[in-house]
C-alpha atoms as a PDB file:
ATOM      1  CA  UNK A   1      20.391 -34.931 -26.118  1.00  0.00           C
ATOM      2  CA  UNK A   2      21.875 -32.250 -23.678  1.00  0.00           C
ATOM      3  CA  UNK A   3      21.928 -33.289 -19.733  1.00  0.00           C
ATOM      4  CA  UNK A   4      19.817 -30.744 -17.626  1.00  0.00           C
ATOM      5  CA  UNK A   5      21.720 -27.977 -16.032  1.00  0.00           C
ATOM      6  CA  UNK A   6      22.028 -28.272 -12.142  1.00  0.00           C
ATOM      7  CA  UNK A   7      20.011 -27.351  -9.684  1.00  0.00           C
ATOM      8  CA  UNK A   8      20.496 -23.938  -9.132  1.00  0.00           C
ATOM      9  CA  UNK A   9      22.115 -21.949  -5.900  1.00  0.00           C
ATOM     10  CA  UNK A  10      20.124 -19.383  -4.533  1.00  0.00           C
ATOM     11  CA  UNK A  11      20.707 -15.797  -5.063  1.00  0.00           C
ATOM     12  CA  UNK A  12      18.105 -14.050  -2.197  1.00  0.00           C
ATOM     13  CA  UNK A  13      16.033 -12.736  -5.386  1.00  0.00           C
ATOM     14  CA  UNK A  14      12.904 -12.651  -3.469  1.00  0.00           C
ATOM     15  CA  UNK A  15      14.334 -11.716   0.468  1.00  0.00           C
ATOM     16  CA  UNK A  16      11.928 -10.361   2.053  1.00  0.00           C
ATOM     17  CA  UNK A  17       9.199 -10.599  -0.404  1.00  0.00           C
ATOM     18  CA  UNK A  18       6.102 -12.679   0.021  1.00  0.00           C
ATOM     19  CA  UNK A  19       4.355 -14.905  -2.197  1.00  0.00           C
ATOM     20  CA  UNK A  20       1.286 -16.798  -3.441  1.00  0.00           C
ATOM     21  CA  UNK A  21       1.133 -19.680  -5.609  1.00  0.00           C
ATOM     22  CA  UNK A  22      -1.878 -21.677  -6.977  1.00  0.00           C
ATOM     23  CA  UNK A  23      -1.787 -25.002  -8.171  1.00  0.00           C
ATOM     24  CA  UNK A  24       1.370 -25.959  -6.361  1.00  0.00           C
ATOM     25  CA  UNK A  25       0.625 -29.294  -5.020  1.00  0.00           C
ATOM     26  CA  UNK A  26       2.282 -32.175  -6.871  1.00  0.00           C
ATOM     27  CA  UNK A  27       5.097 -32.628  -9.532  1.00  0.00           C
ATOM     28  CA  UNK A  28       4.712 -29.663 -11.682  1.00  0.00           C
ATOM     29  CA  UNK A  29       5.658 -26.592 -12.079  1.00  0.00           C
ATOM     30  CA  UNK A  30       3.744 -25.016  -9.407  1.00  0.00           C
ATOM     31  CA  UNK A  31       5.227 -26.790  -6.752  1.00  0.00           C
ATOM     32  CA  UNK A  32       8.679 -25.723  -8.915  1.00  0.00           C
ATOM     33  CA  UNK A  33       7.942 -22.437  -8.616  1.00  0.00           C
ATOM     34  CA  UNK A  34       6.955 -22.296  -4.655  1.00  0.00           C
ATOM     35  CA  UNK A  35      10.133 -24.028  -3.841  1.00  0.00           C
ATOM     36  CA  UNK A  36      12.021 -21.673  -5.961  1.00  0.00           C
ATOM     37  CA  UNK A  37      10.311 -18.683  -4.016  1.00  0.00           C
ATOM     38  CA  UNK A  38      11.342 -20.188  -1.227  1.00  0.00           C
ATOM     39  CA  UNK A  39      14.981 -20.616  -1.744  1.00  0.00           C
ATOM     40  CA  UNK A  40      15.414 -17.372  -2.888  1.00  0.00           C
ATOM     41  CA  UNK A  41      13.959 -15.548   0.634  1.00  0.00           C
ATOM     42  CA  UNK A  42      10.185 -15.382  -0.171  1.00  0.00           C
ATOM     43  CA  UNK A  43       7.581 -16.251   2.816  1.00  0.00           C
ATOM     44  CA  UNK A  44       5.376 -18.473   0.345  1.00  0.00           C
ATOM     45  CA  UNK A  45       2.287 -19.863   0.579  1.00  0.00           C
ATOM     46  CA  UNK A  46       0.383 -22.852  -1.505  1.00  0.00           C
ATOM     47  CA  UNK A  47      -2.942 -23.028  -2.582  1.00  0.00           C
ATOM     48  CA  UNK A  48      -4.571 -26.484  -4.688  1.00  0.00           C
ATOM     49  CA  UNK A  49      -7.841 -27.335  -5.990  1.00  0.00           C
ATOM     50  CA  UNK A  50      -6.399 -31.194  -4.071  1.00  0.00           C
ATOM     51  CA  UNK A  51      -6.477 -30.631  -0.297  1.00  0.00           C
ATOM     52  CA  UNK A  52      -4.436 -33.990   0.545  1.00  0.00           C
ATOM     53  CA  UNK A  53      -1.910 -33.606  -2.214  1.00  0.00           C
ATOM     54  CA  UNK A  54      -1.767 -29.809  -0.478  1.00  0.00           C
ATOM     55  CA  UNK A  55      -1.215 -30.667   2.439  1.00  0.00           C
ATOM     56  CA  UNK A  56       1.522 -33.310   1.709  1.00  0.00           C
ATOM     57  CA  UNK A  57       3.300 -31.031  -0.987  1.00  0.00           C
ATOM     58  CA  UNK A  58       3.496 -28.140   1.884  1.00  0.00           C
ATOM     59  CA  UNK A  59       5.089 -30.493   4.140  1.00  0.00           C
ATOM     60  CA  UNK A  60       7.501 -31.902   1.389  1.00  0.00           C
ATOM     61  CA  UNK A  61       8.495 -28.313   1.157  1.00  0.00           C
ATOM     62  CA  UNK A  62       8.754 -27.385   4.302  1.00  0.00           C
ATOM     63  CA  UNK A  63      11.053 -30.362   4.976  1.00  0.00           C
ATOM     64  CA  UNK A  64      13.328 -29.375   1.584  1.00  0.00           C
ATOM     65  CA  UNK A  65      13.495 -25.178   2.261  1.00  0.00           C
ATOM     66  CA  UNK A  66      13.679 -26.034   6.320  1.00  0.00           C
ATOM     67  CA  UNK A  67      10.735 -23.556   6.621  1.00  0.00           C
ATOM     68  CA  UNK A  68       6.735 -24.052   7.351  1.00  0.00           C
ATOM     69  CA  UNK A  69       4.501 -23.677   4.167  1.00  0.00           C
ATOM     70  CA  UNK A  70       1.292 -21.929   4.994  1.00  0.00           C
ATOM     71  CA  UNK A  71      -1.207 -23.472   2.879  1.00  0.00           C
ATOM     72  CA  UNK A  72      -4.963 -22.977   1.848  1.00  0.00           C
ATOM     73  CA  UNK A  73      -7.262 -25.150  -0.240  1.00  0.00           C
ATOM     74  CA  UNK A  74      -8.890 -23.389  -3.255  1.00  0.00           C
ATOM     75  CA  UNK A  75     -11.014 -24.440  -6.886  1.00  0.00           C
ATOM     76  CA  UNK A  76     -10.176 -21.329  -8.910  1.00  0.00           C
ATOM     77  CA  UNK A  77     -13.176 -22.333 -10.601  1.00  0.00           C
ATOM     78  CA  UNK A  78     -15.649 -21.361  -7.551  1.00  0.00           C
ATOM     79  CA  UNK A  79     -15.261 -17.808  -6.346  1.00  0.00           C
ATOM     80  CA  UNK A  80     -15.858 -17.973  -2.775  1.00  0.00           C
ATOM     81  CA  UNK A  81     -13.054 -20.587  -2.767  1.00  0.00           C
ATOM     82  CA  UNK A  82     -10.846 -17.220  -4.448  1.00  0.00           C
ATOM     83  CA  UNK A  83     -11.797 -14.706  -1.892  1.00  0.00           C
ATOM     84  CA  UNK A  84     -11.354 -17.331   0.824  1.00  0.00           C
ATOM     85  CA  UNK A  85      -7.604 -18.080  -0.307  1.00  0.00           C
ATOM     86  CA  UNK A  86      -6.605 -14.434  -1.048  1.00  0.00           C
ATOM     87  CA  UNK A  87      -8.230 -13.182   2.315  1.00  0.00           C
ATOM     88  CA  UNK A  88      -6.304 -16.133   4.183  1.00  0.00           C
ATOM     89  CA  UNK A  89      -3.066 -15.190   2.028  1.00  0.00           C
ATOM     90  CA  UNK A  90      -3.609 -11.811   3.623  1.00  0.00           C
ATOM     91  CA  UNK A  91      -3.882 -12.846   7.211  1.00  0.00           C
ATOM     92  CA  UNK A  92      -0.749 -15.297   7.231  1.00  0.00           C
ATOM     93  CA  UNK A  93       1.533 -13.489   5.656  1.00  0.00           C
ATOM     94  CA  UNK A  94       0.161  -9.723   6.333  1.00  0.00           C
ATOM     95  CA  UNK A  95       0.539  -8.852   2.604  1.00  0.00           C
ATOM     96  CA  UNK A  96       1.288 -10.124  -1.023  1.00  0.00           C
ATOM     97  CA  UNK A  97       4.028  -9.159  -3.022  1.00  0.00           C
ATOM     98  CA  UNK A  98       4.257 -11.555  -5.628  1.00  0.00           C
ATOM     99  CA  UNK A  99       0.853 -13.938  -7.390  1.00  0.00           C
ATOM    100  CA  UNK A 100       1.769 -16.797  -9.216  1.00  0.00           C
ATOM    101  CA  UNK A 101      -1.045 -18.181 -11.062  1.00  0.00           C
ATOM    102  CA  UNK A 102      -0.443 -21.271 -12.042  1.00  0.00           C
ATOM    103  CA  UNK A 103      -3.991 -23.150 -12.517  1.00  0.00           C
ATOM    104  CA  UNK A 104      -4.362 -24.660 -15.337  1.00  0.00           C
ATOM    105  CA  UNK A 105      -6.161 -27.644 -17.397  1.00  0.00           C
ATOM    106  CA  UNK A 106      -5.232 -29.810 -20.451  1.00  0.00           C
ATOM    107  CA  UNK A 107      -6.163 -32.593 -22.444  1.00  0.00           C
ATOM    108  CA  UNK A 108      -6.447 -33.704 -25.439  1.00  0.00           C
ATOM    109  CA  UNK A 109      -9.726 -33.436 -27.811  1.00  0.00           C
ATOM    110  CA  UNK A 110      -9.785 -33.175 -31.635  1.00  0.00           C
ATOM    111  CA  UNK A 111     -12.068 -30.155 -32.318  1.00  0.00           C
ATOM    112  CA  UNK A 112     -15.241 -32.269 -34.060  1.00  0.00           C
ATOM    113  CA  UNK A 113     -15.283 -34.517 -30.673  1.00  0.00           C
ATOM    114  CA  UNK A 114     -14.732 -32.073 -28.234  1.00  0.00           C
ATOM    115  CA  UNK A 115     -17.954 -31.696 -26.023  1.00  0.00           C
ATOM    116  CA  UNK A 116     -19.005 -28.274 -24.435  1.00  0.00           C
ATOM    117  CA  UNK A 117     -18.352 -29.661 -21.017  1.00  0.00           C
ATOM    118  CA  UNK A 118     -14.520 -30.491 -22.348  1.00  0.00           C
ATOM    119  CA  UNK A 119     -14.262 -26.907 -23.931  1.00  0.00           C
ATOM    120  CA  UNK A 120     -15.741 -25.158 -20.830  1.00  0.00           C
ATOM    121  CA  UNK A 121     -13.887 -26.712 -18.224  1.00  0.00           C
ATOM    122  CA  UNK A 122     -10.276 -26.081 -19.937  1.00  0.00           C
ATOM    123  CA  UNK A 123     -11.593 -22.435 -20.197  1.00  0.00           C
ATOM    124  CA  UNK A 124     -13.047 -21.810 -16.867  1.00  0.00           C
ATOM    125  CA  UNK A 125      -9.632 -23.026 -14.944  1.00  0.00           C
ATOM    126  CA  UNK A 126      -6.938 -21.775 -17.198  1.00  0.00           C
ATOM    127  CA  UNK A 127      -8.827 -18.556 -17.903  1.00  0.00           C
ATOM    128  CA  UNK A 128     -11.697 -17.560 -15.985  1.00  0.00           C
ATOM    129  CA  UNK A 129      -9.634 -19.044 -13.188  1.00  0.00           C
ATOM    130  CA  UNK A 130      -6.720 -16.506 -13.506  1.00  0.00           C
ATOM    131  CA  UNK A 131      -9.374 -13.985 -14.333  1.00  0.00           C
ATOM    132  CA  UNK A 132     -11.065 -14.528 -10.922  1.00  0.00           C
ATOM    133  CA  UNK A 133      -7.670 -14.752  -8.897  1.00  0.00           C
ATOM    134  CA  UNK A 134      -6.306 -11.395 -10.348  1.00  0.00           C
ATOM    135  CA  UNK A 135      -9.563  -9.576  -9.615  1.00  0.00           C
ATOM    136  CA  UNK A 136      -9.525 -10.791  -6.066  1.00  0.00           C
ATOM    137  CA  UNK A 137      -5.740  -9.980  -5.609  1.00  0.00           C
ATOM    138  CA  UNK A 138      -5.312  -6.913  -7.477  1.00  0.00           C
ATOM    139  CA  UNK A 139      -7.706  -4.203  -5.224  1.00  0.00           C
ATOM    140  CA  UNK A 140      -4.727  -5.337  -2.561  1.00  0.00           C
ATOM    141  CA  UNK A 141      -1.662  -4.663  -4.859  1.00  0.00           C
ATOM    142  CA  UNK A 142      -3.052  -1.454  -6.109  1.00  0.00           C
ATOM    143  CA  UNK A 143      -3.849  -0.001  -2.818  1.00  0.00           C
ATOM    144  CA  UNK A 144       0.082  -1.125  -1.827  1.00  0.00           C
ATOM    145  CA  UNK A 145       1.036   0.591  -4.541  1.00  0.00           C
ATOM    146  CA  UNK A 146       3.590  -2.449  -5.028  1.00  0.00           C
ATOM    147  CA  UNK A 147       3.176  -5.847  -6.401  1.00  0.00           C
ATOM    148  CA  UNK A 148       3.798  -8.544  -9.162  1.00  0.00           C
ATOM    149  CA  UNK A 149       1.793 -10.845 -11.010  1.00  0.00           C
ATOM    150  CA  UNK A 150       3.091 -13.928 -12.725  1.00  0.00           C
ATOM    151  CA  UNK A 151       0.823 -16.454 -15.559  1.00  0.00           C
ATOM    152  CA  UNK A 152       1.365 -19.540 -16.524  1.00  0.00           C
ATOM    153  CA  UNK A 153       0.801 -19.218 -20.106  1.00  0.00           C
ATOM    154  CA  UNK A 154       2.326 -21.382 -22.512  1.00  0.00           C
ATOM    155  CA  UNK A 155       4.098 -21.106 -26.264  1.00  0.00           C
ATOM    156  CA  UNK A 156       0.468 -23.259 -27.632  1.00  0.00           C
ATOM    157  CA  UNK A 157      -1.109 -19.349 -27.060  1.00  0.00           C
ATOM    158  CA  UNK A 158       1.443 -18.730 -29.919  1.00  0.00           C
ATOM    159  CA  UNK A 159       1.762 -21.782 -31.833  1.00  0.00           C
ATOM    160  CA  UNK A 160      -0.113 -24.691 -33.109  1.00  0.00           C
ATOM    161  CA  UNK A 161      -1.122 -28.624 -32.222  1.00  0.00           C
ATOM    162  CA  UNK A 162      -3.661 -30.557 -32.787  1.00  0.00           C
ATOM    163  CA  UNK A 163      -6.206 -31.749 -30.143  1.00  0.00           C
ATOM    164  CA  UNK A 164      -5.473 -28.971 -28.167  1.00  0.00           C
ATOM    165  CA  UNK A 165      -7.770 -25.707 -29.308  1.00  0.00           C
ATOM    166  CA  UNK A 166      -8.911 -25.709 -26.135  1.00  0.00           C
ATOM    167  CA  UNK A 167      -5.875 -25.267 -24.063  1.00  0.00           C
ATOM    168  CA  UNK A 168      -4.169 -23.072 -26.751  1.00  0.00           C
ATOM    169  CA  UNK A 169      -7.437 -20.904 -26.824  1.00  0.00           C
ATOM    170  CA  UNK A 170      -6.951 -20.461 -23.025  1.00  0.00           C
ATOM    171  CA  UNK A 171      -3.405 -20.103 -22.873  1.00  0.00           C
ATOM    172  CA  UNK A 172      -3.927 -17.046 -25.713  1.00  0.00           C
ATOM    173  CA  UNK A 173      -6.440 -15.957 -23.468  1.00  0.00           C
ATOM    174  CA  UNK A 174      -4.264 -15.936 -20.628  1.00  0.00           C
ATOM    175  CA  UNK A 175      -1.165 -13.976 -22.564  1.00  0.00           C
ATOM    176  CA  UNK A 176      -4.193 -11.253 -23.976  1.00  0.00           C
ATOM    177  CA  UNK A 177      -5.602 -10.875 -20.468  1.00  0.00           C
ATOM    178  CA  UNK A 178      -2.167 -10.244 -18.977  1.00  0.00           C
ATOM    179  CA  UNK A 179      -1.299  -7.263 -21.397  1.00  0.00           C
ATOM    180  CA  UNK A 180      -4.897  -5.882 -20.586  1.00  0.00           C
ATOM    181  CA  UNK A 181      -3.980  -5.994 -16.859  1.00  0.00           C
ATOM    182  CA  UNK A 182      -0.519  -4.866 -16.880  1.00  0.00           C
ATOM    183  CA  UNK A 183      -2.348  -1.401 -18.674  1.00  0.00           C
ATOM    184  CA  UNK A 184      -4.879  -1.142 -16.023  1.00  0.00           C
ATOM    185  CA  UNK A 185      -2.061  -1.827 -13.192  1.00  0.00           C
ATOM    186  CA  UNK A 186       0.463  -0.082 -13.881  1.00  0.00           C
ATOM    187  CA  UNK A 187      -0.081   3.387 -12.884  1.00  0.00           C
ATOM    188  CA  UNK A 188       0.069   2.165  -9.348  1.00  0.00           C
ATOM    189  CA  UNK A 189       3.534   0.428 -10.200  1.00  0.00           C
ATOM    190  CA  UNK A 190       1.930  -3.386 -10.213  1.00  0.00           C
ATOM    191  CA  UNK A 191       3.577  -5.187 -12.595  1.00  0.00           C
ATOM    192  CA  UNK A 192       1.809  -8.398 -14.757  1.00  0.00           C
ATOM    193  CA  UNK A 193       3.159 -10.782 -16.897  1.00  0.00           C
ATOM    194  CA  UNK A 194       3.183 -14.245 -17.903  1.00  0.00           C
ATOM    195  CA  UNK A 195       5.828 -17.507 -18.533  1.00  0.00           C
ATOM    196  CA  UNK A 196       4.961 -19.373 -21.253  1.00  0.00           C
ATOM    197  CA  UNK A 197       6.564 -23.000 -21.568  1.00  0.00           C
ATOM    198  CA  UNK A 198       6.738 -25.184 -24.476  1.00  0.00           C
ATOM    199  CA  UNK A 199       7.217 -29.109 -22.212  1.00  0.00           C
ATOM    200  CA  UNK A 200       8.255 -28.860 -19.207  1.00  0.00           C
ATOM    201  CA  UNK A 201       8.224 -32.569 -17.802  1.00  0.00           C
ATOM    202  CA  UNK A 202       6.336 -34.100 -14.406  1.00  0.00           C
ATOM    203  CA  UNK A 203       4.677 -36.855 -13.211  1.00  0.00           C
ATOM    204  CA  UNK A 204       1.251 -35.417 -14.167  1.00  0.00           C
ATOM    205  CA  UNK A 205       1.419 -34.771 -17.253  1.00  0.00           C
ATOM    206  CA  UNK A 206       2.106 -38.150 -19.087  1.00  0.00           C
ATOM    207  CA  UNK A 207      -1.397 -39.212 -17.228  1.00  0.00           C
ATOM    208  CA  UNK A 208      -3.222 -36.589 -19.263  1.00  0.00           C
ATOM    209  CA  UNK A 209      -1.333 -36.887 -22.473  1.00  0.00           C
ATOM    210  CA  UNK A 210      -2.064 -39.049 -25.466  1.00  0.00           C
ATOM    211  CA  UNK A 211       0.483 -42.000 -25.687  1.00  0.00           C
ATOM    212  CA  UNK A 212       3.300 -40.708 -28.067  1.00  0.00           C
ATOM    213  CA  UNK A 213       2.862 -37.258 -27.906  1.00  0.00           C
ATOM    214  CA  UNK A 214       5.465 -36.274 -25.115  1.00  0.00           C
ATOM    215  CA  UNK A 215       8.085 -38.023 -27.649  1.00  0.00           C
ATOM    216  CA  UNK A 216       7.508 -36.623 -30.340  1.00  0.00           C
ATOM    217  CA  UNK A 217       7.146 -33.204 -28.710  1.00  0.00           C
ATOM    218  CA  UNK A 218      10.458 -33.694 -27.177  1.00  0.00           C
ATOM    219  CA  UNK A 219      12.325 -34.412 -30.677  1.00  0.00           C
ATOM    220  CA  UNK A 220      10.993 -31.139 -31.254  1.00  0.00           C
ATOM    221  CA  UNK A 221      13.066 -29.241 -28.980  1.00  0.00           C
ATOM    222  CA  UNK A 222      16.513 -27.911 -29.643  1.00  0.00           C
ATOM    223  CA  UNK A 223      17.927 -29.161 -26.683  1.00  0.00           C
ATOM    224  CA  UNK A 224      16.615 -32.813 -27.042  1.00  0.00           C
ATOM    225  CA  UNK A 225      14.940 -32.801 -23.793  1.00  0.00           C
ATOM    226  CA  UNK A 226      11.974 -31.225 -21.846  1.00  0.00           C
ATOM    227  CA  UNK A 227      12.790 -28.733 -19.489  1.00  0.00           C
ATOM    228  CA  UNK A 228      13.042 -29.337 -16.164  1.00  0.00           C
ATOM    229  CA  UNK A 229      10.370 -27.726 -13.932  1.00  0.00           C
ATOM    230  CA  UNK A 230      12.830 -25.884 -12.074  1.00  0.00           C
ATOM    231  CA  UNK A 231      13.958 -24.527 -15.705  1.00  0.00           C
ATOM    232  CA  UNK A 232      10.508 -22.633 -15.685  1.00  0.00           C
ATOM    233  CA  UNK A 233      10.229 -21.239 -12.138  1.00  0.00           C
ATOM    234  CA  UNK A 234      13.409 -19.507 -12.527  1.00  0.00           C
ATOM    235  CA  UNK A 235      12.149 -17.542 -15.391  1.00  0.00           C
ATOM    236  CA  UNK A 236       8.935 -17.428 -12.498  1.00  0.00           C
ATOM    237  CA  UNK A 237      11.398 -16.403 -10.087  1.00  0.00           C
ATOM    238  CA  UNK A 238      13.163 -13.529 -12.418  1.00  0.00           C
ATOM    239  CA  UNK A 239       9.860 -11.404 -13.456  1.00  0.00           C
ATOM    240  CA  UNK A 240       8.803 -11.771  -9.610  1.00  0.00           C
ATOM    241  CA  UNK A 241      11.856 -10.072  -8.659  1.00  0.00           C
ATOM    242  CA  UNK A 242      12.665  -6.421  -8.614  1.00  0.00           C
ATOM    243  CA  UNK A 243      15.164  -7.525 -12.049  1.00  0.00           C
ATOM    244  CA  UNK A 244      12.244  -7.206 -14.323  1.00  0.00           C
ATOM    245  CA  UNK A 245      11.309  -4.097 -12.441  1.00  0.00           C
ATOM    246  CA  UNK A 246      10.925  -2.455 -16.204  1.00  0.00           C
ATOM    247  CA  UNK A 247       8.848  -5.657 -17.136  1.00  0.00           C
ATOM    248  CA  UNK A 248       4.675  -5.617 -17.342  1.00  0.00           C
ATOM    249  CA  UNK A 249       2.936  -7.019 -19.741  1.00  0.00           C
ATOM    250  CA  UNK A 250       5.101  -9.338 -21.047  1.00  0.00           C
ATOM    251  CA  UNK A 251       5.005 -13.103 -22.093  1.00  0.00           C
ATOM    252  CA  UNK A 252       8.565 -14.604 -21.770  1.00  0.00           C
ATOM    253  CA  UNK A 253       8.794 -18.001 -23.808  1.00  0.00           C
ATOM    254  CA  UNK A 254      10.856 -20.780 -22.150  1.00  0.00           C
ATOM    255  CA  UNK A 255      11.267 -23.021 -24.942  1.00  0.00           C
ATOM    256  CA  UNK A 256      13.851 -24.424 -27.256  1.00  0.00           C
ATOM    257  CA  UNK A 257      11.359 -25.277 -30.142  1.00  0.00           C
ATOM    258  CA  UNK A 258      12.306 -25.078 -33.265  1.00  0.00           C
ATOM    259  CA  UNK A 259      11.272 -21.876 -35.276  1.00  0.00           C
END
């Protein structure tokens, strides 16, 4: 097994740019990707569906960039909680450059046990909820003239696993929606595109995942490890910045699955 890279040194990628990220209370890879934001010049702020966890993760950050967090409570799945967040995102930090949506749900159903409540939830945060943030943010970005929108996708909207048709029908959702977008936006030089990880590993996710599965999903990767959460915001980080300036539309695997 091959020992995670460092941590990496900032570059000022982002200086000067602002940012929004959803879902970034916690362990995962939305809290990754604020603090990467951060430490590469951004003004970021954090949104959660949790409002403790929020409001602890902001502080965490705060403490670990040397910067305060704004931060805003929002369910992707209710739309006045949307408009709320993006109208707040406005006010603190005057505009948004960058919109990392990074709501999402998993779990783990075979398909003849799933229930319509399992199915619908998965889809209504990991799809209708990136739907709903886009359409709020985008009129902003398009009027700017200037923007960029990253999705957490994932390689499942390529590849398949049982137990998870759900999530994978999502995640495919969310990689289809994000070429749609990047069309409509890109006249007025807004730029869309997704990051779609194979296992990236945090505290979270072995709550929600059968026992076993993380294993054996981890002998599946070249490297012999997950990545580290980190290992995904850069990517997060890179089609944010003005070096994927040429880059809409796009889903960017960050895996080392085996073909």
């Amino acid at each position: 097994m091959n020992a995670p890279p460092p941590y990496p040194k900032a570059h000022g990628l982002l200086e000067g740019k602002t940012v929004l990220v959803t879902a970034a209370a916690g362990t995962g890879i939305g809290f990754a990707a604020a603090r990467r934001c951060a430490e590469e010049g951004a003004r970021v702020m954090l949104s959660d569906a949790h409002a403790r966890r929020l409001e602890e993760s902001a502080a965490e950050l705060g403490k670990l960039v040397g910067a305060r967090l704004p931060h805003h409570p929002c369910d992707v799945t209710r739309e006045g909680d949307v408009r709320a967040l993006v109208d707040a995102a406005i006010r603190e930090l005057g505009h948004v450059d960058v919109l990392v949506n990074n709501a999402g749900l998993g779990g783990f159903a075979p398909l003849v046990e799933m229930t319509d409540e399992q199915w619908l939830k998965v889809l209504d945060v990991t799809l209708t909820g990136t739907f709903r943030m886009t359409r709020a943010m985008l009129p902003h970005m398009l009027a700017r003239r200037s923007g960029a929108i990253v999705n957490n996708a994932s390689v499942l909207g390529w590849r398949a696993q049982p137990g998870q048709s759900h999530y994978a029908a999502a995640k495919a959702g969310v990689m289809a929606f994000t070429r749609c977008v990047a069309m409509e936006a890109a006249e007025a030089g807004v730029r869309v595109n997704a990051v779609s990880p194979s296992l990236a590993m945090h505290a979270f996710l072995s709550k929600v995942t059968p026992e076993g599965l993380l294993e054996d999903l981890t002998r599946r990767e070249a490297f012999g490890r997950a990545a580290e959460t980190f290992e995904v915001a850069n990517v997060i980080v890179f089609l944010a910045s003005d070096y994927a300036s040429y880059m809409t539309g796009e889903s960017v695997s960050v895996s080392s699955q085996h073909a």
